[in-house]
C-alpha atoms as a PDB file:
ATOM      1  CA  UNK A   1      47.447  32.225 -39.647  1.00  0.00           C
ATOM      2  CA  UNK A   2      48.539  28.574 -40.873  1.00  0.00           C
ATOM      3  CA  UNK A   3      46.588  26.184 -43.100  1.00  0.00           C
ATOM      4  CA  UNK A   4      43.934  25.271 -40.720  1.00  0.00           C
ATOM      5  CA  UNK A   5      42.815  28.913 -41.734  1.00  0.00           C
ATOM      6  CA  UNK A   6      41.330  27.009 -45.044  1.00  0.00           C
ATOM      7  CA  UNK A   7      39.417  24.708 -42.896  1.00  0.00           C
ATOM      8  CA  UNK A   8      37.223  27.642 -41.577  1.00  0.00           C
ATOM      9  CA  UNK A   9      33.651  27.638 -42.255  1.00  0.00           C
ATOM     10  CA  UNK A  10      32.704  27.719 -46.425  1.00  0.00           C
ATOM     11  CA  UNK A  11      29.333  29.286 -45.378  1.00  0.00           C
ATOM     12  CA  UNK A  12      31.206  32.573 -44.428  1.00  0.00           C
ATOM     13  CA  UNK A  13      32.795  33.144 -47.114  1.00  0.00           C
ATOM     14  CA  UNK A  14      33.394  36.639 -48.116  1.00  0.00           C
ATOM     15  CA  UNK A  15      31.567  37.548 -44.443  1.00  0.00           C
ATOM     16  CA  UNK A  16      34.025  36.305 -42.754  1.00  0.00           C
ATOM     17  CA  UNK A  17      36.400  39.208 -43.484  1.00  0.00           C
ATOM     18  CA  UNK A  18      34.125  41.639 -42.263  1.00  0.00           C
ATOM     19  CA  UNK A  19      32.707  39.605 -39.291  1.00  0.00           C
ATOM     20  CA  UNK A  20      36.632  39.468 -38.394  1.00  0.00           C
ATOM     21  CA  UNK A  21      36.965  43.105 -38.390  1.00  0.00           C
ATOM     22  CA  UNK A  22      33.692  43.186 -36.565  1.00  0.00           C
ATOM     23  CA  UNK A  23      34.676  41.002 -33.804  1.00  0.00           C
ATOM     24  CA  UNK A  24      38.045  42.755 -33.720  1.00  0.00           C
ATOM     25  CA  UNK A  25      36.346  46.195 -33.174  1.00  0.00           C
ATOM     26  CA  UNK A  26      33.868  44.332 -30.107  1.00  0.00           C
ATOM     27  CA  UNK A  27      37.534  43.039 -28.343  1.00  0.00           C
ATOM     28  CA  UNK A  28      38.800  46.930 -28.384  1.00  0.00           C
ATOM     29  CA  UNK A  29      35.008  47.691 -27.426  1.00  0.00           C
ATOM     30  CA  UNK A  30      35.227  45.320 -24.314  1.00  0.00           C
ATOM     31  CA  UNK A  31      38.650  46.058 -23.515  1.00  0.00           C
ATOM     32  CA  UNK A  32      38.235  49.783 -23.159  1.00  0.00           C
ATOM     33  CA  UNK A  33      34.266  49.297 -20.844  1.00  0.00           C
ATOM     34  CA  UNK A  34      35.101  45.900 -19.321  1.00  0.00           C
ATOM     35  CA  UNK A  35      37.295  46.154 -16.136  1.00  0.00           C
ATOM     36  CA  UNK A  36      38.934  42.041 -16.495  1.00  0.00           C
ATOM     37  CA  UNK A  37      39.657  42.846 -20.263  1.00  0.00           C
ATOM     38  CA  UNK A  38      42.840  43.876 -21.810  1.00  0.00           C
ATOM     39  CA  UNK A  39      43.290  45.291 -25.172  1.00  0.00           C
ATOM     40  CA  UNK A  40      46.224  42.049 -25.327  1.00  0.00           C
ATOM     41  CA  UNK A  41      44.389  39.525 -23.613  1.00  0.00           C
ATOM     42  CA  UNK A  42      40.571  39.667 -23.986  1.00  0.00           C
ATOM     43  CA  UNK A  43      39.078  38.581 -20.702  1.00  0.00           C
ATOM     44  CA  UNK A  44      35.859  38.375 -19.311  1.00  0.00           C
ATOM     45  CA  UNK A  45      32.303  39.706 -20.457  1.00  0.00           C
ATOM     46  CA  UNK A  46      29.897  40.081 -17.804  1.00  0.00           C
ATOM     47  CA  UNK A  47      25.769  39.466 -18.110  1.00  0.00           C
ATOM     48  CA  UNK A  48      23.451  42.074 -19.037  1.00  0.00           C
ATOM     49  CA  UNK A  49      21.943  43.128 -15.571  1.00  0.00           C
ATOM     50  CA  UNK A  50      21.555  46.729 -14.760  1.00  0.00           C
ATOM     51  CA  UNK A  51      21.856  49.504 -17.038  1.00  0.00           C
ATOM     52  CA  UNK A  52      24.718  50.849 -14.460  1.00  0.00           C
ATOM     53  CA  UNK A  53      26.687  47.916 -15.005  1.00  0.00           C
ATOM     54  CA  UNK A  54      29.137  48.291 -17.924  1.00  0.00           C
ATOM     55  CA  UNK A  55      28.498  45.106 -19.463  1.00  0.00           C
ATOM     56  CA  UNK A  56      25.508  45.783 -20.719  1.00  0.00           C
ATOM     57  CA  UNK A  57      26.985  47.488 -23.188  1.00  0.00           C
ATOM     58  CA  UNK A  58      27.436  46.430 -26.651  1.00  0.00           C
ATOM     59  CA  UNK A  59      28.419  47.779 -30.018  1.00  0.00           C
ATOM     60  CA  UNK A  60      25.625  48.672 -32.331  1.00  0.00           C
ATOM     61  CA  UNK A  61      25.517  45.165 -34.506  1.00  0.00           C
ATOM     62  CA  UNK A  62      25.963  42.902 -31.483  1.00  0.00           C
ATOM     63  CA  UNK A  63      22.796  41.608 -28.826  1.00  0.00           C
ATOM     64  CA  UNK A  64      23.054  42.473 -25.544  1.00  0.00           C
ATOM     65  CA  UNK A  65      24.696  39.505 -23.040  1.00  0.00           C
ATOM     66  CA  UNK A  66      21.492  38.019 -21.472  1.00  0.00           C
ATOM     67  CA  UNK A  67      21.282  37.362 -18.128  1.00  0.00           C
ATOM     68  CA  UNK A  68      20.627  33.597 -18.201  1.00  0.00           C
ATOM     69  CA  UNK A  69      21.253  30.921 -20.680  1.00  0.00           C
ATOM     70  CA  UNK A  70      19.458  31.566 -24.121  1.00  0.00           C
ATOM     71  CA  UNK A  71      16.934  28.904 -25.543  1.00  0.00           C
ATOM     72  CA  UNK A  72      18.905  27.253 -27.843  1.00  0.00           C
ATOM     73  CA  UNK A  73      19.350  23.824 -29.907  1.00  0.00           C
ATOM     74  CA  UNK A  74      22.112  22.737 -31.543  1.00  0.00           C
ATOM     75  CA  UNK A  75      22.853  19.257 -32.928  1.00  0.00           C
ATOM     76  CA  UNK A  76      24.997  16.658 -31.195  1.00  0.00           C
ATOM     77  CA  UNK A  77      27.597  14.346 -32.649  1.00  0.00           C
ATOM     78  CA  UNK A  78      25.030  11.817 -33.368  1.00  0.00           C
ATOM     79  CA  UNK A  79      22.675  14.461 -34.999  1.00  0.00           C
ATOM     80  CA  UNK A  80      20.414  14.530 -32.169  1.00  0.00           C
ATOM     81  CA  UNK A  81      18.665  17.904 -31.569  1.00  0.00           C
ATOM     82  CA  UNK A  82      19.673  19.355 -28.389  1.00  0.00           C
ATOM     83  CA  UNK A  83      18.431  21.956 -26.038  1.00  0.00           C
ATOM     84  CA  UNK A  84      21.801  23.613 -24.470  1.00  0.00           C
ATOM     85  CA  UNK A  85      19.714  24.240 -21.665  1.00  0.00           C
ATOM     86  CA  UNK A  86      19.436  20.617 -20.611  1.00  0.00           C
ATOM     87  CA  UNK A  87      23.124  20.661 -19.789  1.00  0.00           C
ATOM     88  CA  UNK A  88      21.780  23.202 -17.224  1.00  0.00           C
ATOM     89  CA  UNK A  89      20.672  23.384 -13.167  1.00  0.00           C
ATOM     90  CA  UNK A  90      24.820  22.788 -11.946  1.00  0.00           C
ATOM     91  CA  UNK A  91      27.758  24.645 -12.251  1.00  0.00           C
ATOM     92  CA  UNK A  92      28.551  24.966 -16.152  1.00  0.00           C
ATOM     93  CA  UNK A  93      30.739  26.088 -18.541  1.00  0.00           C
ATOM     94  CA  UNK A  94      29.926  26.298 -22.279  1.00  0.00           C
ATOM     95  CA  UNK A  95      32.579  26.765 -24.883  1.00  0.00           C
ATOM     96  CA  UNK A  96      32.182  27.709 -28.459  1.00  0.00           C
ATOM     97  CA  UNK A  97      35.157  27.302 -30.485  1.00  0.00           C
ATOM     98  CA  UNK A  98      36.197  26.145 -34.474  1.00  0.00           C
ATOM     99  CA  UNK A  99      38.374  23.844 -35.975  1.00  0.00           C
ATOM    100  CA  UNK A 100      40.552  26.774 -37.539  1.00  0.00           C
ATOM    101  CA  UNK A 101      41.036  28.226 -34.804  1.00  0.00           C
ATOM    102  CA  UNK A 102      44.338  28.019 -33.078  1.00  0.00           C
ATOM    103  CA  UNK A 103      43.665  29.278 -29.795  1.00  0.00           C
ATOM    104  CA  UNK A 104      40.158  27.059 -29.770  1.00  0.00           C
ATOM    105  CA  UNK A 105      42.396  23.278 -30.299  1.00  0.00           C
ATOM    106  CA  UNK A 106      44.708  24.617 -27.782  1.00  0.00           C
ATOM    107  CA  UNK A 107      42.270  24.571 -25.182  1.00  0.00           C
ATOM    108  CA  UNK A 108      40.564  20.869 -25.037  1.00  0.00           C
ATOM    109  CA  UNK A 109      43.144  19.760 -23.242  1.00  0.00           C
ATOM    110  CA  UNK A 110      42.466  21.589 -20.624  1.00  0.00           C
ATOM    111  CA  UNK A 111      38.583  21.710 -20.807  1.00  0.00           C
ATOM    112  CA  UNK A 112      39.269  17.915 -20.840  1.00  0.00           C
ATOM    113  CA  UNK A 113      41.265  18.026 -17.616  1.00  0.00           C
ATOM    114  CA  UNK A 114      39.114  20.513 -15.313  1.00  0.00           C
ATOM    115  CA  UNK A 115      35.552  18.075 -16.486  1.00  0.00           C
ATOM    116  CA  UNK A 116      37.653  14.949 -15.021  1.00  0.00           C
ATOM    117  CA  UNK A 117      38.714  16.915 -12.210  1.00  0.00           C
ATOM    118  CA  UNK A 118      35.319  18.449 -11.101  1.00  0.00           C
ATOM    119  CA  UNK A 119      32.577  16.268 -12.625  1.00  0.00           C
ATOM    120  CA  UNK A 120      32.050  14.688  -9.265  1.00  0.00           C
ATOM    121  CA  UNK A 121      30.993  18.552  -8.026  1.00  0.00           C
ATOM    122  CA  UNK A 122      28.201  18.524 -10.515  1.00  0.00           C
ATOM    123  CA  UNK A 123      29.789  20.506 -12.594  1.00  0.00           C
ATOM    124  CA  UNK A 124      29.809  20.375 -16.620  1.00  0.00           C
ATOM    125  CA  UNK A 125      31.664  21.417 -19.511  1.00  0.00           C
ATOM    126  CA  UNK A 126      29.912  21.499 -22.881  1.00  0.00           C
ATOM    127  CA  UNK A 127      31.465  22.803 -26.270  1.00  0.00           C
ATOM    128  CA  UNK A 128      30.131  24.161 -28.913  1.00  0.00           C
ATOM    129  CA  UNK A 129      31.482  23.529 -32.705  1.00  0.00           C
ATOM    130  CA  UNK A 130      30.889  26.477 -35.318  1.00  0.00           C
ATOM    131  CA  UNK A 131      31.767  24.835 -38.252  1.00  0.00           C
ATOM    132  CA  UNK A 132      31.456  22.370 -40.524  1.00  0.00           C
ATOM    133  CA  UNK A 133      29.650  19.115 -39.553  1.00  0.00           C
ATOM    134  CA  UNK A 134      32.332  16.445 -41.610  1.00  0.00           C
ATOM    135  CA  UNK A 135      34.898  19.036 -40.429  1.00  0.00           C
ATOM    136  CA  UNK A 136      34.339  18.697 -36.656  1.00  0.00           C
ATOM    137  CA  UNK A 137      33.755  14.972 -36.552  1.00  0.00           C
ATOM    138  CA  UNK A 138      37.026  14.426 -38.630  1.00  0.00           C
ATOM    139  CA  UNK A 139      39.071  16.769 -35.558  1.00  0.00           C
ATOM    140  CA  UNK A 140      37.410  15.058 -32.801  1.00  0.00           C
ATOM    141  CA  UNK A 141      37.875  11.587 -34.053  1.00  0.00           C
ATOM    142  CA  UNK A 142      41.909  12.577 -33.518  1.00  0.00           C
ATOM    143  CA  UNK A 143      41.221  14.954 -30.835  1.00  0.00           C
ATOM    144  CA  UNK A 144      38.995  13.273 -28.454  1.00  0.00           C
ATOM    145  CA  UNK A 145      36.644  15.409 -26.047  1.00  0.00           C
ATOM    146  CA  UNK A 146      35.790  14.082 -22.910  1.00  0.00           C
ATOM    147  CA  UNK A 147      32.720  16.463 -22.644  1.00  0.00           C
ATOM    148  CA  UNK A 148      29.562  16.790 -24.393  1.00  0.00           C
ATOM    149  CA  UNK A 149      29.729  18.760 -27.829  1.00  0.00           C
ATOM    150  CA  UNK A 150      26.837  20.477 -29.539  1.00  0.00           C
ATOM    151  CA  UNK A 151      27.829  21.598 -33.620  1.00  0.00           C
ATOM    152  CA  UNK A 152      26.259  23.906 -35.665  1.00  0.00           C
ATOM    153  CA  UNK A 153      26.974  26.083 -38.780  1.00  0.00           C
ATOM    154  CA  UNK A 154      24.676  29.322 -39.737  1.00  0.00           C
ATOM    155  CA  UNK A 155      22.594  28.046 -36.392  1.00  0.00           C
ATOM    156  CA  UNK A 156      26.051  27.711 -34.712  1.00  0.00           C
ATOM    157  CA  UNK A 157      26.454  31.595 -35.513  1.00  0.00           C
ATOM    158  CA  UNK A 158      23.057  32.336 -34.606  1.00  0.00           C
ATOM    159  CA  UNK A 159      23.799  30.904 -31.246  1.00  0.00           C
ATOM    160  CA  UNK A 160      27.220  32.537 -30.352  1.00  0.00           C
ATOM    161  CA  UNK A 161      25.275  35.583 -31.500  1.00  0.00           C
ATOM    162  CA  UNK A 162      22.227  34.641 -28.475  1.00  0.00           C
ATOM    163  CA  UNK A 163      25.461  35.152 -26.098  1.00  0.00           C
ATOM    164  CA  UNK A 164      26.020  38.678 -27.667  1.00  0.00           C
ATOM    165  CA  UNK A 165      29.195  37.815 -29.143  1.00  0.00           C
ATOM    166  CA  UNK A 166      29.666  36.844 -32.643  1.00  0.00           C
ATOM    167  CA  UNK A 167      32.908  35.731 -34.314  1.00  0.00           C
ATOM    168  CA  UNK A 168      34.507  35.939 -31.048  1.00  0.00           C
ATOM    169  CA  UNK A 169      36.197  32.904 -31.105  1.00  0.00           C
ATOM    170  CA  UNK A 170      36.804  31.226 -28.487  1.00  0.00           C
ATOM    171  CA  UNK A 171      34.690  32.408 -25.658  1.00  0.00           C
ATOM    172  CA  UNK A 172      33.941  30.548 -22.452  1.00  0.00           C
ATOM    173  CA  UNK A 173      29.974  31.166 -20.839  1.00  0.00           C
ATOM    174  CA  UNK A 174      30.149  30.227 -16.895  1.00  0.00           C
ATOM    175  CA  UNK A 175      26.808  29.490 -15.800  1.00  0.00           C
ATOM    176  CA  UNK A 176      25.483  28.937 -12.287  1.00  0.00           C
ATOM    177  CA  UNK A 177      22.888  26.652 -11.093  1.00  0.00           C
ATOM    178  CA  UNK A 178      19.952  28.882 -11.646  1.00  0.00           C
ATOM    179  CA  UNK A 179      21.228  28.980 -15.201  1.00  0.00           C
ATOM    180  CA  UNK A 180      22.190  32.754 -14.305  1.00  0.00           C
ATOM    181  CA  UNK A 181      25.417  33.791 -16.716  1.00  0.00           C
ATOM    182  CA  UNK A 182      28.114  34.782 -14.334  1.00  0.00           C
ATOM    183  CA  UNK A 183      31.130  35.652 -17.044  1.00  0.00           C
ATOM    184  CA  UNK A 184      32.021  35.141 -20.652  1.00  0.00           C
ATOM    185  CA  UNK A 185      35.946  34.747 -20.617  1.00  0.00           C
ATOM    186  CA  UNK A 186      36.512  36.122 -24.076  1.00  0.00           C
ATOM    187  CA  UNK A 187      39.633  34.838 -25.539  1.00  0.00           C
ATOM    188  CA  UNK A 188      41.791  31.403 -24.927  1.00  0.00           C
ATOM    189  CA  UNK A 189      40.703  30.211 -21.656  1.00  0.00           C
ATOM    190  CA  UNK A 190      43.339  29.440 -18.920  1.00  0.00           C
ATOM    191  CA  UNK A 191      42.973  27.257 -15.700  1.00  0.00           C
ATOM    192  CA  UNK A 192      43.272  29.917 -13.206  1.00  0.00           C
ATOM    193  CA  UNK A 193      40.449  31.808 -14.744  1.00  0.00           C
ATOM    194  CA  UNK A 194      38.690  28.508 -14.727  1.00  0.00           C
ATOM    195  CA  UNK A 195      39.373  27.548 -11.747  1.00  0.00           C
ATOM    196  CA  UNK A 196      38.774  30.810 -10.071  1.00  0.00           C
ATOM    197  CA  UNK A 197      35.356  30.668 -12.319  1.00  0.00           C
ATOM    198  CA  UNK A 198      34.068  27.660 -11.077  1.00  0.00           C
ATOM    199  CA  UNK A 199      34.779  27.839  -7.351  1.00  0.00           C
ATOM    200  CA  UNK A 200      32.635  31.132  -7.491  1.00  0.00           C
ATOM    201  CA  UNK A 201      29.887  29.488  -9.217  1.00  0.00           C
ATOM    202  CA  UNK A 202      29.893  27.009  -5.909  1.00  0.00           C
ATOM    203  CA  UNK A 203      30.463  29.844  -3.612  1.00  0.00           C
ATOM    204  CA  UNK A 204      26.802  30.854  -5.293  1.00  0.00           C
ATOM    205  CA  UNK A 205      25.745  27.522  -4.760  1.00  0.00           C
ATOM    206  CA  UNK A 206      26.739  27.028  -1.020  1.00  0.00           C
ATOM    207  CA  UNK A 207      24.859  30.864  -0.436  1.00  0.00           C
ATOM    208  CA  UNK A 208      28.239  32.293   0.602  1.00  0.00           C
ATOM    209  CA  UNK A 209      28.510  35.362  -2.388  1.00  0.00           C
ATOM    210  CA  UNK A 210      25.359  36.405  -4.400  1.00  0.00           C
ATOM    211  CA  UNK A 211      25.883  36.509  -8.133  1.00  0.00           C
ATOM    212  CA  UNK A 212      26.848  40.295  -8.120  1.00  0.00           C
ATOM    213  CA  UNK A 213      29.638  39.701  -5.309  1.00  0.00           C
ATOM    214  CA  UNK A 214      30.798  36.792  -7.738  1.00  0.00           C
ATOM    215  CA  UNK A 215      31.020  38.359 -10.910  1.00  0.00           C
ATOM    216  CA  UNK A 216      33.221  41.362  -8.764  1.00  0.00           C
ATOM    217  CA  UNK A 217      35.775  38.872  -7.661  1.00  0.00           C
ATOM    218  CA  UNK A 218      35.864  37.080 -11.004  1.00  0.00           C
ATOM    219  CA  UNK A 219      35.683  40.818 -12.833  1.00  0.00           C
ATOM    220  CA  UNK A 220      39.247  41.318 -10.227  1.00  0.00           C
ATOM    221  CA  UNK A 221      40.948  38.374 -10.885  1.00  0.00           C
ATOM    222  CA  UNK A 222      41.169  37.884 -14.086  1.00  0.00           C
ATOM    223  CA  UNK A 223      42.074  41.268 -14.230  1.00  0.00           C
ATOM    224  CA  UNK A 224      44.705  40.309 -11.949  1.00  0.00           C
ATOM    225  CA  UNK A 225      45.950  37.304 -13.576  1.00  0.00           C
ATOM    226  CA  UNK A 226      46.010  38.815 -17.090  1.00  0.00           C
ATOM    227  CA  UNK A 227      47.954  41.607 -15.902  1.00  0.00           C
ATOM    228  CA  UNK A 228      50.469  39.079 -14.610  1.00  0.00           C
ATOM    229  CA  UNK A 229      49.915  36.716 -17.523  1.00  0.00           C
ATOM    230  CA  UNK A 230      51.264  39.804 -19.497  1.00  0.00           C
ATOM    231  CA  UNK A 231      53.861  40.828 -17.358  1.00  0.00           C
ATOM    232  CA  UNK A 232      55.802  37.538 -17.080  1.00  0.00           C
ATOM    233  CA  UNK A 233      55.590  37.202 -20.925  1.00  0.00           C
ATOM    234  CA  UNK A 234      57.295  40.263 -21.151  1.00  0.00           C
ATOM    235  CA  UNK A 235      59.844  38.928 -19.043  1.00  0.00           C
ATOM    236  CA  UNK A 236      60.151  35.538 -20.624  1.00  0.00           C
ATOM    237  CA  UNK A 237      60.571  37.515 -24.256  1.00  0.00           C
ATOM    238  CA  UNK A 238      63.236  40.337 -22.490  1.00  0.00           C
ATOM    239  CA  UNK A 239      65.378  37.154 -21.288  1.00  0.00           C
ATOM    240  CA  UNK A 240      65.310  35.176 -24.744  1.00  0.00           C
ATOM    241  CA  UNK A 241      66.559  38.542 -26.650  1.00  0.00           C
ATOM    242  CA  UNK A 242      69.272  38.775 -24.402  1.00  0.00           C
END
C-alpha cells in the first residue's frame, strides 16, 4: 500500500485494522457461497431474495443484501442532503469507493466513460465517497467525475453497511428500474462486467428476462470473465519471466 494509504479516513482509526480483516474474512466468505466470486478476483454479490438462494447469506457482523435500494441520504458536493433513491426508477449503478483506495481511482475513468456512453438509455452512474469531506473535494477537483457523487464519513459507513457490505471497498450496486438490486460486483469493476450488467438491467426493462433469469446470466458471466481475466494474467506473467 503507497502513501495514499495515509489519506484514508481519520475517523477509523484503530477500526480500520480490524474492519480490514473483517472485510477480508466477508471476500473468502463470498468467494467460497457466491458462484461469480473468486477467492482472486471478488465478483459479484447477489440480493437477498429467497432463503434458497446463496446470497442471502452473510457473515455474522454483516446485514443481509436487501432486495431493493436502502433509504438512504448522503451529502452532495455542494452539501446538499440527498436521498440516493432519487437517482432511482432507470437503469443504475451506484459505486462506493475512497480516496486511498487504489483500485477505487482506477476506476472513474471508466465509470466516466460507460455514463457518456449510455446516459441517453436512461441509465445512471452515481458514486459514493467514504471519506473525508476536504479529502474528496481536493481528488475530484484533479480527478473530475462526470457523474453525480454523494460523500459521507461515519454515515458513509453506515450506508455501505445498508448494502450488507462494509469496508468492502470498491463495490458496484446495479439497480433496475423498479429499484430492485440485481448484483453487487465486489471488487474493481471492469467494462465487460459493466457492460454485461447493464444490458441485463434493460433486458428487465424491455420484459425479455425477469430479475431471477438476470441475476443467473450475470451470476455466469462474470464467473466466466473472471476466470478468463485470471487465466490470461497468468499468461501475461509466464511470458514476462521468460
Amino acid at each position: 500500500m503507497n502513501n495514499s494509504v495515509s489519506k484514508a479516513p481519520r475517523f477509523i482509526g484503530a477500526a480500520l485494522i480490524i474492519l480490514a480483516a473483517g472485510a477480508a474474512g466477508h471476500f473468502l466468505y463470498m468467494s467460497s457461497r457466491q458462484a461469480p466470486t473468486l477467492a482472486a478476483a471478488p465478483a459479484a454479490a447477489g440480493p437477498a431474495t429467497d432463503a434458497g438462494n446463496p446470497a442471502t447469506q452473510t457473515t455474522p457482523d454483516k446485514k443481509p443484501i436487501p432486495g431493493t435500494l436502502p433509504d438512504i441520504t448522503l451529502s452532495d458536493m455542494q452539501g446538499k442532503p440527498t436521498k440516493l433513491a432519487s437517482f432511482g426508477g432507470r437503469p443504475l449503478m451506484v459505486n462506493f469507493w475512497a480516496t486511498w483506495c487504489a483500485p477505487c481511482r482506477r476506476e472513474i475513468p471508466l465509470l466516466n466513460k460507460i455514463r457518456m456512453q449510455r446516459h441517453q438509455q436512461n441509465v445512471e452512474i452515481v458514486g459514493v465517497a467514504v471519506d473525508f469531506r476536504e479529502d474528496v473535494l481536493k481528488y475530484v477537483h484533479k480527478v473530475p467525475l462526470s457523474y453525480p457523487l454523494l460523500i459521507g464519513e461515519e454515515d458513509g459507513l453506515a450506508a455501505a453497511e445498508a448494502f450488507g457490505m462494509g469496508m468492502a471497498f470498491p463495490f458496484s450496486v446495479f439497480v433496475d428500474s423498479q429499484n430492485r438490486i440485481l448484483t453487487i460486483k465486489i471488487g474493481e469493476l471492469h467494462e465487460d462486467e459493466a457492460n454485461f450488467a447493464f444490458d441485463r438491467l434493460r433486458d428487465i426493462d424491455n420484459g425479455l428476462l425477469t430479475r431471477e433469469a438476470a441475476q443467473a446470466a450475470v451470476a455466469d458471466a462474470f464467473r466466466e470473465m473472471a476466470v478468463e481475466r485470471a487465466r490470461t494474467e497468468a499468461e501475461t506473467t509466464s511470458k514476462s519471466a521468460h
